[in-house]
C-alpha atoms as a PDB file:
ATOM      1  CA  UNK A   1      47.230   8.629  39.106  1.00  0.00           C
ATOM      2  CA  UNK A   2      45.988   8.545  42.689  1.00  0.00           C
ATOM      3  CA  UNK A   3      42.208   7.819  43.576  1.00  0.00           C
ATOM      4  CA  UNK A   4      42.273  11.298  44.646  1.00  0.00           C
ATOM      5  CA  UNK A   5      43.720  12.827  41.833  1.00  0.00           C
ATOM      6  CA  UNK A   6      41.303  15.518  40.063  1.00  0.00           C
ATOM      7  CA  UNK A   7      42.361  14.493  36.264  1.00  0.00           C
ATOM      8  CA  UNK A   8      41.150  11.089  36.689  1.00  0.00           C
ATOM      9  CA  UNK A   9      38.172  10.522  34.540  1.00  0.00           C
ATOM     10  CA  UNK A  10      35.120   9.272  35.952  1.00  0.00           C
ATOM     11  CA  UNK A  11      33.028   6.582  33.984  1.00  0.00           C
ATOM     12  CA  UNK A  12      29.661   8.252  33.110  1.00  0.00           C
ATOM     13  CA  UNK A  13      26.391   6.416  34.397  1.00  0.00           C
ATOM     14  CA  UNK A  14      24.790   4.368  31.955  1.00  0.00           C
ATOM     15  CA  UNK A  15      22.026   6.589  30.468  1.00  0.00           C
ATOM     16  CA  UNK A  16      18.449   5.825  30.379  1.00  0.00           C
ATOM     17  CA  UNK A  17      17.131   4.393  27.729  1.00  0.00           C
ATOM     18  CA  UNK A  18      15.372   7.432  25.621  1.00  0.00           C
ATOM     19  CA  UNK A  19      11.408   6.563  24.721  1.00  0.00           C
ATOM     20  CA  UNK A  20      10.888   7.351  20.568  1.00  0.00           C
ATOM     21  CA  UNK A  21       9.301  10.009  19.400  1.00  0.00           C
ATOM     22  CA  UNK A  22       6.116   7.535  18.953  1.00  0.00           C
ATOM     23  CA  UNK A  23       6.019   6.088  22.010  1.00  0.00           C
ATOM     24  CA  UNK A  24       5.148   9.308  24.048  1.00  0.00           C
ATOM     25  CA  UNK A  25       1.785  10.529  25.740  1.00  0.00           C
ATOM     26  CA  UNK A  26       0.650  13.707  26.969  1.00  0.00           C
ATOM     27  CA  UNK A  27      -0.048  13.979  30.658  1.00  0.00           C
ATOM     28  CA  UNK A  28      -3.894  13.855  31.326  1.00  0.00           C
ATOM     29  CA  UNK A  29      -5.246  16.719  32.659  1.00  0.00           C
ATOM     30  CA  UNK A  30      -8.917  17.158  31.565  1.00  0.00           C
ATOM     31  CA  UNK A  31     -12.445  17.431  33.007  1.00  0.00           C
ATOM     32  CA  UNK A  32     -13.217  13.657  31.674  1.00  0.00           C
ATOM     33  CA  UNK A  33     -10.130  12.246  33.408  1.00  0.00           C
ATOM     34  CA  UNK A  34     -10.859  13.808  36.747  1.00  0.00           C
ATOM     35  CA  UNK A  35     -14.752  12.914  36.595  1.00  0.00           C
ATOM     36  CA  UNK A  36     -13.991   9.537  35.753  1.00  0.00           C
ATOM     37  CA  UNK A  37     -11.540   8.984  38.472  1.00  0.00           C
ATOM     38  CA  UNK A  38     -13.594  10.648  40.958  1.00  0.00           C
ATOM     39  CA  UNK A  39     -16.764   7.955  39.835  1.00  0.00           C
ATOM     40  CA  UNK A  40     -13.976   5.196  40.375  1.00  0.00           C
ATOM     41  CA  UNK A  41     -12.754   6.093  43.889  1.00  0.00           C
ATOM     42  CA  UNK A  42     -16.730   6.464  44.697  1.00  0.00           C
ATOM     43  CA  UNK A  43     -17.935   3.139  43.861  1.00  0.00           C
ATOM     44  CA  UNK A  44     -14.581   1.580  45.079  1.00  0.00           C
ATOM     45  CA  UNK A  45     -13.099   0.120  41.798  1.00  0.00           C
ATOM     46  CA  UNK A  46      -9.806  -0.221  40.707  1.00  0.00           C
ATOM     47  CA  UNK A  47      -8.912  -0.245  37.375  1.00  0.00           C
ATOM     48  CA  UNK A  48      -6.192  -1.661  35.064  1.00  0.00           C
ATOM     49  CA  UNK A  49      -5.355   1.761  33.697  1.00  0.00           C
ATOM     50  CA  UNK A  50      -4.220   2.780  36.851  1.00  0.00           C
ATOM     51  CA  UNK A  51      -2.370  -0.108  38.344  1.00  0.00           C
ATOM     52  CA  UNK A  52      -0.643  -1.404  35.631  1.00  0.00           C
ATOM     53  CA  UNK A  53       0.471   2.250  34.329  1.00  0.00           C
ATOM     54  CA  UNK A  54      -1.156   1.869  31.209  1.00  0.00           C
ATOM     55  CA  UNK A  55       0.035   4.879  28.374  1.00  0.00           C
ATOM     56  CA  UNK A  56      -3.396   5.479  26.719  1.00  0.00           C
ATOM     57  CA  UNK A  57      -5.482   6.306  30.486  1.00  0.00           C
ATOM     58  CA  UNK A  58      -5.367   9.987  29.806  1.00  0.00           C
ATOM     59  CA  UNK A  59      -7.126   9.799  26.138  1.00  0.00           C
ATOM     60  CA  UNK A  60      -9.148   7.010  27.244  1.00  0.00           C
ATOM     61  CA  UNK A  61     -10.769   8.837  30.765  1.00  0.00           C
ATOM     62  CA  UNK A  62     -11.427  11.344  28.804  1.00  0.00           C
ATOM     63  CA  UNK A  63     -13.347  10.121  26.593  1.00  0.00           C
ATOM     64  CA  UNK A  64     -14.953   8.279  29.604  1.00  0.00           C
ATOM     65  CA  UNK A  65     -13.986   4.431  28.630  1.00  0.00           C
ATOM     66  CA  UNK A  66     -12.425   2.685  31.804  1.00  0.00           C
ATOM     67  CA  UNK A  67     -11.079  -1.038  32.302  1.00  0.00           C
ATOM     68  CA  UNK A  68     -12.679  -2.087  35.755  1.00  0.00           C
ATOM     69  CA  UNK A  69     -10.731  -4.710  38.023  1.00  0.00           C
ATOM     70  CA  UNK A  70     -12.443  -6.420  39.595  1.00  0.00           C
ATOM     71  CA  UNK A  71     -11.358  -8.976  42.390  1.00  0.00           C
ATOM     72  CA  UNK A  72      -9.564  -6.066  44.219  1.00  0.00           C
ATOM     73  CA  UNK A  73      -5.912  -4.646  43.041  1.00  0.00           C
ATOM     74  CA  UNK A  74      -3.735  -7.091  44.221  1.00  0.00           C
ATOM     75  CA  UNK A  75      -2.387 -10.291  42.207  1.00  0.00           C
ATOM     76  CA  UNK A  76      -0.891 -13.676  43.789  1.00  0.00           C
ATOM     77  CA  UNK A  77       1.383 -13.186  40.943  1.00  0.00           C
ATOM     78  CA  UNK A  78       4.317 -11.415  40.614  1.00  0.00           C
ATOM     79  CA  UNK A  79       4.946 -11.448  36.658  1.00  0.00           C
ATOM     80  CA  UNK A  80       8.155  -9.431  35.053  1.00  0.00           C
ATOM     81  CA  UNK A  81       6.309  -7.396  33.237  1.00  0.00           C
ATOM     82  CA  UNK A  82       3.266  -6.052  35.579  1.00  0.00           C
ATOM     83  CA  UNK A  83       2.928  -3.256  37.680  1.00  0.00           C
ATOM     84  CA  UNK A  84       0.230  -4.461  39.631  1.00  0.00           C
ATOM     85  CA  UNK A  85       1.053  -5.037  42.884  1.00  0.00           C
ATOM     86  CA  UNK A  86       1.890  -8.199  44.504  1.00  0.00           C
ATOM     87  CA  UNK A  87       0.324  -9.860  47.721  1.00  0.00           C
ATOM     88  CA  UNK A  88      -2.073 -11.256  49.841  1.00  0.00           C
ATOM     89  CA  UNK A  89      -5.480 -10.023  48.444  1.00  0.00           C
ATOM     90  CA  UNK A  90      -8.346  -8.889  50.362  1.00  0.00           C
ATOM     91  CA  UNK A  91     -11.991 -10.770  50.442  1.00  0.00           C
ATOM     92  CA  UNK A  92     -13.702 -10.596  47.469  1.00  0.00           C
ATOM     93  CA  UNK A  93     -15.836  -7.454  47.807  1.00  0.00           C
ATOM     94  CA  UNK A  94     -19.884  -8.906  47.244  1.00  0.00           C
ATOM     95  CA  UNK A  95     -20.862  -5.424  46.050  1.00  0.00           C
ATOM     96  CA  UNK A  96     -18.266  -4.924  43.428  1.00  0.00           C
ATOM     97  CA  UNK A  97     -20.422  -6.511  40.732  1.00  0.00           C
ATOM     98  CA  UNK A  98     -23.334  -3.925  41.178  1.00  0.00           C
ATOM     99  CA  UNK A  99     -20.856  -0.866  41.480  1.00  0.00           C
ATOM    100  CA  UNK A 100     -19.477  -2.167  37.806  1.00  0.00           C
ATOM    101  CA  UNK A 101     -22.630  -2.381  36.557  1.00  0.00           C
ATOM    102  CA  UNK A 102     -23.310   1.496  38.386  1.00  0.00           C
ATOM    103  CA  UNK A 103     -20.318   2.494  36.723  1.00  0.00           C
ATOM    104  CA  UNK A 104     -20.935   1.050  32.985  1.00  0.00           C
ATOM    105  CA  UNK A 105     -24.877   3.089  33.689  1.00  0.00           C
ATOM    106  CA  UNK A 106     -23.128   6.322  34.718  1.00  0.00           C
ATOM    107  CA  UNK A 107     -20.542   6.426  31.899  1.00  0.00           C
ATOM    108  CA  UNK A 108     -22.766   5.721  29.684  1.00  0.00           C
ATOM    109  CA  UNK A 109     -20.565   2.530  28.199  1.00  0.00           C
ATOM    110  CA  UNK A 110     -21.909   1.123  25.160  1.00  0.00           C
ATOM    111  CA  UNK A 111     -19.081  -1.451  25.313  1.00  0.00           C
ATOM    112  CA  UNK A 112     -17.155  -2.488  28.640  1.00  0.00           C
ATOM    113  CA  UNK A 113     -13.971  -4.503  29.626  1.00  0.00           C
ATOM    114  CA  UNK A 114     -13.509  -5.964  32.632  1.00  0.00           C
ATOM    115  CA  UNK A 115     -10.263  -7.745  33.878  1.00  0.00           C
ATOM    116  CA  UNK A 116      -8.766  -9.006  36.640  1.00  0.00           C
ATOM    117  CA  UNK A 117      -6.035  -9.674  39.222  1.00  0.00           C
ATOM    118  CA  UNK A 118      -4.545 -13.493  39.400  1.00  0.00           C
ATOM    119  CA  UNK A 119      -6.484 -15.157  42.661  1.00  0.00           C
ATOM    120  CA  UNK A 120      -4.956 -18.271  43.292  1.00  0.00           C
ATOM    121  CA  UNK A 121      -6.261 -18.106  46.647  1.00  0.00           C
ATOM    122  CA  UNK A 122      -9.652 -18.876  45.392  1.00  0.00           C
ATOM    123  CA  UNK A 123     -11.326 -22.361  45.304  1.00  0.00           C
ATOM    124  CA  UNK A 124     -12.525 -21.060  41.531  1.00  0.00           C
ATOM    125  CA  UNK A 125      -9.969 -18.923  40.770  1.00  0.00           C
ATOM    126  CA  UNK A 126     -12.049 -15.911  40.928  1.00  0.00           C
ATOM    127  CA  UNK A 127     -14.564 -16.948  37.829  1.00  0.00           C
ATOM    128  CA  UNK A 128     -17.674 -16.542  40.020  1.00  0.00           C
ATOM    129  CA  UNK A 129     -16.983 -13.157  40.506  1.00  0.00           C
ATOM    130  CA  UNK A 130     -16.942 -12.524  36.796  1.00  0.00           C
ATOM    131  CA  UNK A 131     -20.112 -14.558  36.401  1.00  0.00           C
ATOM    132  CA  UNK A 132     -21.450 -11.965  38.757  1.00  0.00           C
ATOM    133  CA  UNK A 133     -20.688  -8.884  36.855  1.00  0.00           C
ATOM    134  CA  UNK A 134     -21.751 -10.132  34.006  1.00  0.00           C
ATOM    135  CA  UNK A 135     -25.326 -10.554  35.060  1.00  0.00           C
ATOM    136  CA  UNK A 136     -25.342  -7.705  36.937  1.00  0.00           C
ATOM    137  CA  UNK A 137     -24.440  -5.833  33.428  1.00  0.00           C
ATOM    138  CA  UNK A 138     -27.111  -7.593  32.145  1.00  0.00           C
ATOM    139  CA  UNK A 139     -29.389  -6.575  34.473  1.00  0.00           C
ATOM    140  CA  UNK A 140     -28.634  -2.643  35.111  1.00  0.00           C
ATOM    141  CA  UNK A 141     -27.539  -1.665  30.838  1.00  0.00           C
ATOM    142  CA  UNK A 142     -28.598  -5.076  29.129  1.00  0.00           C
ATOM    143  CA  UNK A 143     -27.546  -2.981  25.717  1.00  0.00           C
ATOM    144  CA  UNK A 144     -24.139  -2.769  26.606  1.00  0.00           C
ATOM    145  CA  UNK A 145     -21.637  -5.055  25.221  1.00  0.00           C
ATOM    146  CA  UNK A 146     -19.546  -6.882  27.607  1.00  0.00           C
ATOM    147  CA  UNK A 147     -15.376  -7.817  26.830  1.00  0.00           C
ATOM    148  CA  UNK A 148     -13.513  -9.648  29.390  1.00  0.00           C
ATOM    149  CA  UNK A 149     -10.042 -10.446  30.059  1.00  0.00           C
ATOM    150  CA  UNK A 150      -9.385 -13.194  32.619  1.00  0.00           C
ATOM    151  CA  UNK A 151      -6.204 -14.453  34.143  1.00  0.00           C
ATOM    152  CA  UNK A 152      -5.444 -18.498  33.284  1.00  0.00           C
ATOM    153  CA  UNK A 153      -7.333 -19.752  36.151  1.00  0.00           C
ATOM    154  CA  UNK A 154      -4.334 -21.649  36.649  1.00  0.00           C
ATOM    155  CA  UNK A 155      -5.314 -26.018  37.527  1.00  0.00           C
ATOM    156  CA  UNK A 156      -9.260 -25.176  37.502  1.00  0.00           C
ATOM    157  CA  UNK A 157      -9.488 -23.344  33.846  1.00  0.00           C
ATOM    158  CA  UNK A 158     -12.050 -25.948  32.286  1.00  0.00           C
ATOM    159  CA  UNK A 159     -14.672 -25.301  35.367  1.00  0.00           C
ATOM    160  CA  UNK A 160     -13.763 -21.659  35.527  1.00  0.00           C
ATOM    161  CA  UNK A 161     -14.325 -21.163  31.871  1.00  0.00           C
ATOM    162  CA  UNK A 162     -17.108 -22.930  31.999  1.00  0.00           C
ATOM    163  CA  UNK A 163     -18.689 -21.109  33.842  1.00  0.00           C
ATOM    164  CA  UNK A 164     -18.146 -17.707  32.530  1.00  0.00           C
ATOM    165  CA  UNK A 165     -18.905 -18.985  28.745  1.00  0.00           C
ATOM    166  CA  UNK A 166     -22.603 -19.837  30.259  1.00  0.00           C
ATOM    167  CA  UNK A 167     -22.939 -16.346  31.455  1.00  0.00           C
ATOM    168  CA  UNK A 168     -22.094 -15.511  27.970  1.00  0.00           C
ATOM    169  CA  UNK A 169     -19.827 -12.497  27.488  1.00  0.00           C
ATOM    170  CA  UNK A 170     -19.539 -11.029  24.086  1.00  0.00           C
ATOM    171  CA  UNK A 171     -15.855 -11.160  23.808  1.00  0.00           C
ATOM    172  CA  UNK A 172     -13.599 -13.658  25.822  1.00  0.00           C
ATOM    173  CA  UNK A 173     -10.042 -12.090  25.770  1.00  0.00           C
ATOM    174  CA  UNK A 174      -7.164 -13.675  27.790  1.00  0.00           C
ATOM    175  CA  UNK A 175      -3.428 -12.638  26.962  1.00  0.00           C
ATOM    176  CA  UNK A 176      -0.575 -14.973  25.838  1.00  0.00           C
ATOM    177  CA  UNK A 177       1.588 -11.901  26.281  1.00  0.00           C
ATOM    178  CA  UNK A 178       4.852 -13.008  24.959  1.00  0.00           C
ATOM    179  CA  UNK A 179       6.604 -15.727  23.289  1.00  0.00           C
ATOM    180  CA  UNK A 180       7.064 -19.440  24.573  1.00  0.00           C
ATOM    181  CA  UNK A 181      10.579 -18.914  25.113  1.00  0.00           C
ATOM    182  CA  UNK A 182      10.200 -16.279  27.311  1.00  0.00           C
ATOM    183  CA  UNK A 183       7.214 -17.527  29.735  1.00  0.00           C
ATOM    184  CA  UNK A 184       9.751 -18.377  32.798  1.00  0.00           C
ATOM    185  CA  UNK A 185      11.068 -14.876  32.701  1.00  0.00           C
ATOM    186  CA  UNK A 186       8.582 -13.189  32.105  1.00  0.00           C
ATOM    187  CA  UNK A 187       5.367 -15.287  33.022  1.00  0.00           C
ATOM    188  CA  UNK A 188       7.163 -17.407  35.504  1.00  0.00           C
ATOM    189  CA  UNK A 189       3.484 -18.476  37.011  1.00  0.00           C
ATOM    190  CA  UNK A 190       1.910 -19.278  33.695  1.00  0.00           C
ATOM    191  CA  UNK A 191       1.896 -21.423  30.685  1.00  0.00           C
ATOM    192  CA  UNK A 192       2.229 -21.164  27.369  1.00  0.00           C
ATOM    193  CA  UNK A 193       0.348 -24.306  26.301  1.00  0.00           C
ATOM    194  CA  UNK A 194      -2.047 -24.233  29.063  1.00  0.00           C
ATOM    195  CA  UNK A 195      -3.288 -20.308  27.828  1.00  0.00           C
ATOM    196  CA  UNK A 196      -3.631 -21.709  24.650  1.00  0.00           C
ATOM    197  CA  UNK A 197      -5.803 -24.531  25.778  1.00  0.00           C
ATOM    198  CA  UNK A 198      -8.144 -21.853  27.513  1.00  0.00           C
ATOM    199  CA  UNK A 199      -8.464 -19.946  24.621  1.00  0.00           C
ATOM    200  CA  UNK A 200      -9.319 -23.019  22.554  1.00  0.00           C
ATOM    201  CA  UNK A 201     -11.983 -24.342  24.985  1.00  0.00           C
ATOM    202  CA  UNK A 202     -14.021 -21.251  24.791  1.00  0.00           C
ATOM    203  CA  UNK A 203     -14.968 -21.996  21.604  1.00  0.00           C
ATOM    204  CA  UNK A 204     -15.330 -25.143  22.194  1.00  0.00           C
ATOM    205  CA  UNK A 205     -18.120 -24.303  24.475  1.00  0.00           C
ATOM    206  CA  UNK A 206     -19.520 -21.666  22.587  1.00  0.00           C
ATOM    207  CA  UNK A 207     -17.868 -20.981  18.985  1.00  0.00           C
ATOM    208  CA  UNK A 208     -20.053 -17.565  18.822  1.00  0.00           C
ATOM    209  CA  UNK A 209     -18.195 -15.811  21.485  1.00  0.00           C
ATOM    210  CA  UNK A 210     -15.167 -14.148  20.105  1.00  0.00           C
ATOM    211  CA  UNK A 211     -11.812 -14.718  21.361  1.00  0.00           C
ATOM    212  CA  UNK A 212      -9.214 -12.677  21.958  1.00  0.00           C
ATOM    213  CA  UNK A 213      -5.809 -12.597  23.021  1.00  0.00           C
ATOM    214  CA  UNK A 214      -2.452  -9.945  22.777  1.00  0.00           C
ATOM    215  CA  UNK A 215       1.552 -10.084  22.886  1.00  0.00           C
ATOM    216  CA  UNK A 216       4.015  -7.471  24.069  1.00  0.00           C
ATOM    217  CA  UNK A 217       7.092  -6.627  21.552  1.00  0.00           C
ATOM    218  CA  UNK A 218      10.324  -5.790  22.630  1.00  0.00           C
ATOM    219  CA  UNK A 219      11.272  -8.202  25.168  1.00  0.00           C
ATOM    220  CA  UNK A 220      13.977 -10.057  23.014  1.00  0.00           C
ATOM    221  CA  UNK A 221      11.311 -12.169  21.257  1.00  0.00           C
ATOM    222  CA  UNK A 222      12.401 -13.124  17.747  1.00  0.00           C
ATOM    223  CA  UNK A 223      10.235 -12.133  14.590  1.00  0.00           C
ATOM    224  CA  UNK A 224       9.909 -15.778  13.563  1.00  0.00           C
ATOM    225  CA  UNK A 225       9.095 -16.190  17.409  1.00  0.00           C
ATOM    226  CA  UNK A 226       6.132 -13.815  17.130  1.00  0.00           C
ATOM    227  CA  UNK A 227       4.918 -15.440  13.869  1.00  0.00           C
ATOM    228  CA  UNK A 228       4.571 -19.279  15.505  1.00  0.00           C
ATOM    229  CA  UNK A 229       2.660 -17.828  18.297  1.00  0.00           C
ATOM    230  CA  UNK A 230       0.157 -16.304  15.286  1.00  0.00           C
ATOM    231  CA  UNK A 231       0.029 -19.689  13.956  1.00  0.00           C
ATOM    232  CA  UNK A 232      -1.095 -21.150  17.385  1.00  0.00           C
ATOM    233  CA  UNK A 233      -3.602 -18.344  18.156  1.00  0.00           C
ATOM    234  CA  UNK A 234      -5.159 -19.717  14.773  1.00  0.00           C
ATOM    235  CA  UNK A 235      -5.189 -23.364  15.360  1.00  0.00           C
ATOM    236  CA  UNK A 236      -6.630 -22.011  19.002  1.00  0.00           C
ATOM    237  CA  UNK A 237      -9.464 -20.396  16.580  1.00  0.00           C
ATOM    238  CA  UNK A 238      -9.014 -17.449  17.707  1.00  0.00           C
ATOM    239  CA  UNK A 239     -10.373 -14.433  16.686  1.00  0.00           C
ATOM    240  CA  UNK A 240      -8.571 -11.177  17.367  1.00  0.00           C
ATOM    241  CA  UNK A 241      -4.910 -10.721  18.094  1.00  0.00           C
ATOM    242  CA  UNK A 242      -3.666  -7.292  19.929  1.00  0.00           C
ATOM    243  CA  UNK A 243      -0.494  -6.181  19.455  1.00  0.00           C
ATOM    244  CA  UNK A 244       1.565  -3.597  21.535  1.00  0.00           C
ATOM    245  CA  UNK A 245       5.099  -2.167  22.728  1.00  0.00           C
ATOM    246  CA  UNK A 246       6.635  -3.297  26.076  1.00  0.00           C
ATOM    247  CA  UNK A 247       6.949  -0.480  28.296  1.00  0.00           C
ATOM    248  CA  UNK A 248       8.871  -1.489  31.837  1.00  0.00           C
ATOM    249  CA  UNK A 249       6.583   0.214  34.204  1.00  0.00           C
ATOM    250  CA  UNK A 250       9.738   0.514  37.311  1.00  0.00           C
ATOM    251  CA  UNK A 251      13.617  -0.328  36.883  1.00  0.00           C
ATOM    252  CA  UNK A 252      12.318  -3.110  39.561  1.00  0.00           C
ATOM    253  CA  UNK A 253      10.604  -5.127  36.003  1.00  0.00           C
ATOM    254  CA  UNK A 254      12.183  -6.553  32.901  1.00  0.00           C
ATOM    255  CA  UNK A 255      14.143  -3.883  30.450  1.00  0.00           C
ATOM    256  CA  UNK A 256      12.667  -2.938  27.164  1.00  0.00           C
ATOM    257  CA  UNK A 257      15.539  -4.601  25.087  1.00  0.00           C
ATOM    258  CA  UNK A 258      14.004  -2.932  22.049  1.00  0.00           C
ATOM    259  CA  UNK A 259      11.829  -0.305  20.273  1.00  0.00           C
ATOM    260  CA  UNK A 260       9.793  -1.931  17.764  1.00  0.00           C
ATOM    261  CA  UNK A 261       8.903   0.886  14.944  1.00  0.00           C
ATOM    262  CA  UNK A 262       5.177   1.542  13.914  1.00  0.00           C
ATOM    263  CA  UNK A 263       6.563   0.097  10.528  1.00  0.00           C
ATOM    264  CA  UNK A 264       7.777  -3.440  11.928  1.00  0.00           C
ATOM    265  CA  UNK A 265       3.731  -3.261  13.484  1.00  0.00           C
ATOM    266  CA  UNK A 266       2.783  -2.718  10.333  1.00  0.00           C
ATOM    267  CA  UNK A 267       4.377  -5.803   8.724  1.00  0.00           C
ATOM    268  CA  UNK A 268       3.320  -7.752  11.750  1.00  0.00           C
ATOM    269  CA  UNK A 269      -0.055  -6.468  11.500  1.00  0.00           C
ATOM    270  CA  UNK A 270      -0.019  -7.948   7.666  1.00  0.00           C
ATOM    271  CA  UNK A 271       1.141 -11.083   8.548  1.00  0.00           C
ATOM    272  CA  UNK A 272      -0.865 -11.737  11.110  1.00  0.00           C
ATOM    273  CA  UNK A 273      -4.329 -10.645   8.748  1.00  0.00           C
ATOM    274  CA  UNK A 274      -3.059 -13.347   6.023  1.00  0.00           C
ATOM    275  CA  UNK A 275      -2.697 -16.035   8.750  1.00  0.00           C
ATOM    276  CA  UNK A 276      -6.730 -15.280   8.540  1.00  0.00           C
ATOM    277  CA  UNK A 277      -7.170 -13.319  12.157  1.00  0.00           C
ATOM    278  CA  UNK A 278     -10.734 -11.573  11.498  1.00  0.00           C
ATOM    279  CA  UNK A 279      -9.211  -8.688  13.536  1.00  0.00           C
ATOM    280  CA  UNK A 280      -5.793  -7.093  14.279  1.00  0.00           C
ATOM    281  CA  UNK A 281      -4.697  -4.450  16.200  1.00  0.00           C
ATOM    282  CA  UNK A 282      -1.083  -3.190  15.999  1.00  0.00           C
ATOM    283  CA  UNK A 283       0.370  -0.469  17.123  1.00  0.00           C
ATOM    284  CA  UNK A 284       3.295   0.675  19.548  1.00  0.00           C
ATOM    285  CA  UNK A 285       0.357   2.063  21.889  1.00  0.00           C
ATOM    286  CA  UNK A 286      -1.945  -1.149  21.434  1.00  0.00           C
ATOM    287  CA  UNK A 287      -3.230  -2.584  24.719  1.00  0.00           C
ATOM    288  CA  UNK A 288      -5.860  -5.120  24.893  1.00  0.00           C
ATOM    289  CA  UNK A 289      -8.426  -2.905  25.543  1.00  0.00           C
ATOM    290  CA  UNK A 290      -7.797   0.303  23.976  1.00  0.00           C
ATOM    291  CA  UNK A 291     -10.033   1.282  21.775  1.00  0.00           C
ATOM    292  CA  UNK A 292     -12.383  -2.047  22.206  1.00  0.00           C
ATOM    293  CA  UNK A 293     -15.433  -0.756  21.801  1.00  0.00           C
ATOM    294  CA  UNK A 294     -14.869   0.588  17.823  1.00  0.00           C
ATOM    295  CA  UNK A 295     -12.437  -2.924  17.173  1.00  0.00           C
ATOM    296  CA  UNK A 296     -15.872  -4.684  18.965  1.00  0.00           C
ATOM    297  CA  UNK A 297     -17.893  -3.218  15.690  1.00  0.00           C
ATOM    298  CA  UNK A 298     -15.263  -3.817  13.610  1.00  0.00           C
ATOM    299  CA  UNK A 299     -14.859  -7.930  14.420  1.00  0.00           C
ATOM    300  CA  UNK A 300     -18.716  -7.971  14.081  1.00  0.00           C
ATOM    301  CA  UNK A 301     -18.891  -6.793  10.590  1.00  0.00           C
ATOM    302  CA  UNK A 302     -15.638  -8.840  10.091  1.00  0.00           C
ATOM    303  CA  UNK A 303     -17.518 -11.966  10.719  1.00  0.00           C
ATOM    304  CA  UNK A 304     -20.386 -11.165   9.475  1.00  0.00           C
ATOM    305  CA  UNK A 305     -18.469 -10.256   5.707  1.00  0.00           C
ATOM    306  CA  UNK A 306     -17.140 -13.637   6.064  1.00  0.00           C
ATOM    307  CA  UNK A 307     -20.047 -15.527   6.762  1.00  0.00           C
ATOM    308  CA  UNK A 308     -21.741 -13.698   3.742  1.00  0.00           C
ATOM    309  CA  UNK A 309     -19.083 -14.730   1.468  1.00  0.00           C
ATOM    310  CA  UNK A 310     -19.244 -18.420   2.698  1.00  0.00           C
ATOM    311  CA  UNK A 311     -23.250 -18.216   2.074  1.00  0.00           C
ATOM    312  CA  UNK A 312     -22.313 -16.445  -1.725  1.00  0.00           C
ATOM    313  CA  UNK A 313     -19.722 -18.984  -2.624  1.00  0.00           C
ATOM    314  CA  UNK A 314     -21.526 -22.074  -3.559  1.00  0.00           C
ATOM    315  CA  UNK A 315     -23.631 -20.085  -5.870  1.00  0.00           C
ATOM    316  CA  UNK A 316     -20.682 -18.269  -7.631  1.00  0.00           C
ATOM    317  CA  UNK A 317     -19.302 -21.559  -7.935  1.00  0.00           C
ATOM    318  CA  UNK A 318     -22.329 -22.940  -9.958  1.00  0.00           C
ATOM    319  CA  UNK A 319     -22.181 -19.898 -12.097  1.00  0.00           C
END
């Protein structure tokens, strides 16, 4: 048959991959979205549910709970898996730590997360500026609780944390984000080991700050994969693990090479609470700070059920 010909069958495009049934969001549209994104754009903040696309921002704004970043909204990174955007960033802004504190006051945050964009360019890698909004939070709502997530602070981490473990945050969260295997595709700028090591010297510093830290699924990790990186989160001692579905924010990022079901979270969840995690949080919709301020209350009374039962078991064992 010619080119030309009409009966010649044309090869299909390769269809997009279809998003399960438990994977989908509604589009926001209330009053509490809009109010909170109008108090964002007014106090110049960006946040991390807008720039990196995140699922949960429409049940989230409404309910009034945003992630600030701070450091302005562009990364010296440019990881697989992001869809923040990539550049030269602008000066640190010298008022942004006041506006956070402005916007924790006028949402009336009983629990707040900040992140942030990678800053290489920085002499400190950006950890004064978190230092900063942590005593301005201090200052303006002193009852609020205060979760951070910080990039690695990549060759000046020991300083940097430091630092921020002196200003002392309630919650010190900072994201492996996949498996070892995987870090030069995915986390080409980062590593593993050194993450780890970050994690690790928090408590070091200060063993009654919590620590934190999350994992994408569906990247092509292996289950036995995601299990070893449990086991080093708990020789890190750390506290909480998150858990979530990849979702490739543009066809420009890595592919989703799979759709992990809410019941392979659940057995991940299960194995990650025997390894002794005082918190987990697993779910296809999981991000590292959704829902932080109830999972804050919950690791609180998790610790302080297991310091009780250290405290009863000498006595039981003299019974």
């Amino acid at each position: 048959m010619s080119e030309a010909d009409p009966a010649t069958p044309i090869a299909p495009a390769p269809a997009k991959a279809r998003k399960p049934d438990w994977i989908r969001v509604k589009a926001p549209t209330s009053v509490g979205f809009a109010e909170t994104r109008k108090l964002m754009r007014r106090l110049n903040l960006a946040t991390v549910c807008e720039e990196a696309a995140c699922p949960n921002i429409g049940e989230c704004w409404t309910k009034k709970h945003a992630t600030v970043m701070i450091l302005g909204d562009t990364c010296t990174r440019a990881c697989a898996f992001c869809n923040v955007k990539t550049g030269m960033p602008r000066a640190v802004d010298p008022l942004e730590p006041e506006h956070v504190a402005v916007a924790a006051a006028e949402l009336g945050l009983e629990h707040i997360v900040i992140t942030s964009v990678d800053r290489d360019d920085l002499p400190d890698g950006g950890a004064s500026q978190f230092v900063k909004v942590i005593e301005a939070l201090r200052r303006n709502t002193p009852s609020t609780t205060i979760e951070i997530l910080t990039p690695d602070f990549r060759n000046k981490s020991e300083k940097a944390v430091e630092a921020i473990v002196t200003a002392r945050p309630d919650v010190y969260n900072h994201n492996l984000e996949t498996v070892p295997r995987l870090y030069p595709t995915i986390r080409p700028g980062a590593r593993y080991y050194a993450s780890l090591r970050l994690l690790e010297s928090v408590k070091r510093h200060d063993p009654s700050i919590f620590t934190k830290s999350g994992v994408m699924v569906g990247l092509g990790e292996e289950r036995l994969e995601v299990h070893q990186v449990m086991d080093d989160m708990r020789s890190a001692d750390i506290d909480f693990l998150t858990m979530g579905q990849y979702l490739q924010p543009t066809p420009r990022h890595a592919k989703v090479l799979d759709f992990v079901t809410p019941q392979a979270f659940n057995a991940y969840a299960a194995i990650a609470r025997a390894k002794g995690f005082l918190l987990v949080a697993a779910s296809p919709l999981t991000r590292s700070s959704y829902h932080a301020g109830d999972d804050f209350a919950k690791l609180r009374a998790a610790r302080e059920a297991k310091l009780g039962m250290s405290v009863k078991r000498p006595e039981t064992a003299k019974g």
